[in-house]
C-alpha atoms as a PDB file:
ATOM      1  CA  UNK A   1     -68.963 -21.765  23.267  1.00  0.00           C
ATOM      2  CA  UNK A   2     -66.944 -18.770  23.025  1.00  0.00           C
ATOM      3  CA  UNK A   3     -68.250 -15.301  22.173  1.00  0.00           C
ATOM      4  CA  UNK A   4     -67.680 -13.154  18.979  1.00  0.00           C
ATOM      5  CA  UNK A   5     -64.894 -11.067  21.208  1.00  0.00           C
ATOM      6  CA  UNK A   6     -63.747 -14.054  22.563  1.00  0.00           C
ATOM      7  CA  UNK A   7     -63.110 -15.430  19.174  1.00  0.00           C
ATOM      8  CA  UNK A   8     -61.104 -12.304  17.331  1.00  0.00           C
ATOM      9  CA  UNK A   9     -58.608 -12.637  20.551  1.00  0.00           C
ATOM     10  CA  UNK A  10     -58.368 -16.712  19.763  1.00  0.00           C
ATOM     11  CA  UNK A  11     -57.735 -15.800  16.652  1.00  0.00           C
ATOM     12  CA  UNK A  12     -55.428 -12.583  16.926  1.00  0.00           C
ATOM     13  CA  UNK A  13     -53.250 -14.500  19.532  1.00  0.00           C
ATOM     14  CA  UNK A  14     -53.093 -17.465  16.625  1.00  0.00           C
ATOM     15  CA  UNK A  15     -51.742 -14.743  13.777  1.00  0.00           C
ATOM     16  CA  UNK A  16     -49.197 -13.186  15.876  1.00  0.00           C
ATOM     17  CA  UNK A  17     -45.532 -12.939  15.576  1.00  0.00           C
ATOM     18  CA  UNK A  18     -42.845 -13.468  18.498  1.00  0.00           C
ATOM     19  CA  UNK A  19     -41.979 -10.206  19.593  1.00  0.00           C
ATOM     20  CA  UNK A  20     -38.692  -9.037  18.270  1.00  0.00           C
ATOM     21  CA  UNK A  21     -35.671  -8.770  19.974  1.00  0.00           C
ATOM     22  CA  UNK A  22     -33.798  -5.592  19.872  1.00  0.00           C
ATOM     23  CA  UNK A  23     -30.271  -5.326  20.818  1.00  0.00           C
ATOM     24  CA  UNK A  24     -29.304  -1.977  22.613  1.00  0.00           C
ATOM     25  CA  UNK A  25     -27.463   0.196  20.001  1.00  0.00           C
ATOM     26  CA  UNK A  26     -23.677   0.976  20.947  1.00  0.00           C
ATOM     27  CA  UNK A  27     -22.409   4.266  20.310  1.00  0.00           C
ATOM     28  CA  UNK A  28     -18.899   3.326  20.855  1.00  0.00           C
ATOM     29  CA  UNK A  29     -16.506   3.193  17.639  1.00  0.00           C
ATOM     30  CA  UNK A  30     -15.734  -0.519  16.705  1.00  0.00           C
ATOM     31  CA  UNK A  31     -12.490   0.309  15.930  1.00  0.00           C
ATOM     32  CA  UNK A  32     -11.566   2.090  19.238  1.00  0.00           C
ATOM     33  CA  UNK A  33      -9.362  -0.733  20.800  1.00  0.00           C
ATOM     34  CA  UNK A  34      -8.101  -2.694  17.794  1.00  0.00           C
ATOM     35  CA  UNK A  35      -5.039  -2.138  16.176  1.00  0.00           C
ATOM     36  CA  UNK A  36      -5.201  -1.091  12.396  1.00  0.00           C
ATOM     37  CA  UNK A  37      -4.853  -4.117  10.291  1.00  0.00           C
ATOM     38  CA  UNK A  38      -1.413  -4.640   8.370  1.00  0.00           C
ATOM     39  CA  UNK A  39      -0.563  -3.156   5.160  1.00  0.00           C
ATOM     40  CA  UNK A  40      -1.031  -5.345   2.213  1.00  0.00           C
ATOM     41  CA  UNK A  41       2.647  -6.928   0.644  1.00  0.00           C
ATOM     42  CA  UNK A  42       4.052  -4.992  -1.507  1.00  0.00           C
ATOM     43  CA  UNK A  43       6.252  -7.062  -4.793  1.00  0.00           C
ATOM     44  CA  UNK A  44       7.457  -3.843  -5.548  1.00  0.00           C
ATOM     45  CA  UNK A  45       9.801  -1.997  -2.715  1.00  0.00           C
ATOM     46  CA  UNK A  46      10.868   0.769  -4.912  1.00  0.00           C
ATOM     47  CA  UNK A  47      10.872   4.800  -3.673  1.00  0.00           C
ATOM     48  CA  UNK A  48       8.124   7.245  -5.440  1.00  0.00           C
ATOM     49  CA  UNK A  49      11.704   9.001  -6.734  1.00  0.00           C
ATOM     50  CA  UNK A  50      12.854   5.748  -8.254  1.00  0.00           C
ATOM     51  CA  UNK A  51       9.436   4.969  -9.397  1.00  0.00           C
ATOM     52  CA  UNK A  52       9.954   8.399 -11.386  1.00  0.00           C
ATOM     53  CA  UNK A  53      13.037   7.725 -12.611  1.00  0.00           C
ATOM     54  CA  UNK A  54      12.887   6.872 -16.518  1.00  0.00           C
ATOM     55  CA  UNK A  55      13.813   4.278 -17.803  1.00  0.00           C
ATOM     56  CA  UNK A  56      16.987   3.788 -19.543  1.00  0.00           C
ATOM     57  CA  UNK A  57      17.493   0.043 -20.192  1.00  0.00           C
ATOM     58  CA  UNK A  58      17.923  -0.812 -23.460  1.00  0.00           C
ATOM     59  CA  UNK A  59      17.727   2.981 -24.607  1.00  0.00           C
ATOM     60  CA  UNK A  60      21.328   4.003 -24.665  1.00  0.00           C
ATOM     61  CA  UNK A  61      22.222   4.187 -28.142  1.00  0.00           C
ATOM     62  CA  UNK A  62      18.428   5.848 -28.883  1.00  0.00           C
ATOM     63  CA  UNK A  63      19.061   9.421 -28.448  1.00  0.00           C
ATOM     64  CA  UNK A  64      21.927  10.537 -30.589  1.00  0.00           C
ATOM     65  CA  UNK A  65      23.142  14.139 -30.863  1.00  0.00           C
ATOM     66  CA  UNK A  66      23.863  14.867 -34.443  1.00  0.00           C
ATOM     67  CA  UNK A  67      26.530  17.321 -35.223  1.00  0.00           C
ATOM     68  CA  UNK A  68      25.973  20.324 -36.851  1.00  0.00           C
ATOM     69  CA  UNK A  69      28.486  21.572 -39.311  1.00  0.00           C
ATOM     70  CA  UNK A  70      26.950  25.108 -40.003  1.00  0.00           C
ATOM     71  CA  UNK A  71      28.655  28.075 -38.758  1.00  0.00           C
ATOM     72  CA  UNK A  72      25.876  30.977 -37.901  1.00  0.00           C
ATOM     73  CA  UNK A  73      26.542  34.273 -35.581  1.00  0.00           C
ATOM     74  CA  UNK A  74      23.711  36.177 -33.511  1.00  0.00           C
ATOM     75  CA  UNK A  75      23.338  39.304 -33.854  1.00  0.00           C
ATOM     76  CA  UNK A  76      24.059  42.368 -31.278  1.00  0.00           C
ATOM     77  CA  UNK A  77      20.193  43.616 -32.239  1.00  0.00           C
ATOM     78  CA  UNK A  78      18.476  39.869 -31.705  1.00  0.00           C
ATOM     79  CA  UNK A  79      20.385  39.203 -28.211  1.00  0.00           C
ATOM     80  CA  UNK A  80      19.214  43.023 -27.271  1.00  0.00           C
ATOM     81  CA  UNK A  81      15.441  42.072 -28.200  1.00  0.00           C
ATOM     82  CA  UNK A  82      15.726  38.594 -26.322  1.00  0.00           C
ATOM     83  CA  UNK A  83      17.434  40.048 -23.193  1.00  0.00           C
ATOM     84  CA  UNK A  84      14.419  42.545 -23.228  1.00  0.00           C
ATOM     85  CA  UNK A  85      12.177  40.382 -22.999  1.00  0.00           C
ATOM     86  CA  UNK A  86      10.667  41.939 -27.098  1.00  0.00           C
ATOM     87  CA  UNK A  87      11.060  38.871 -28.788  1.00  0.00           C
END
């Protein structure tokens, strides 16, 4: 026969869990002696500048300088104002 002390530890011991197991944390950076990992493909192996370029296939008849038939003169007074910056 056990006594009522006795008992609680039977039953404490029954209830408990495994201790855990705790790995020592590691300060070091993971990356520190592994080389960086390739750069993904690329389908398209074109320059940023050619990438800007726009596009002219298909386009060369779209932009059509009309010409103009009208005969005009400037003025001495309107090139004055413009070259001053008053206009």
């Amino acid at each position: 026969m056990h006594t009522r002390s006795q008992t609680r530890n039977l039953h404490n011991q029954q209830h408990q869990a495994p201790p855990a197991v705790v790995e020592p944390f590691n300060l070091e950076d993971p990356f520190e002696n592994h080389p960086p990992p390739p750069p993904p493909p690329m389908d398209d192996q074109r320059t940023m500048a050619q990438l800007l370029e726009a596009p002219t296939e298909g386009y060369e008849d779209a932009i059509v300088v009309p010409e103009i038939n009208a005969n005009f003169e400037l003025k001495h007074g309107l090139i004055n104002l413009v070259q001053n910056k008053q206009f």
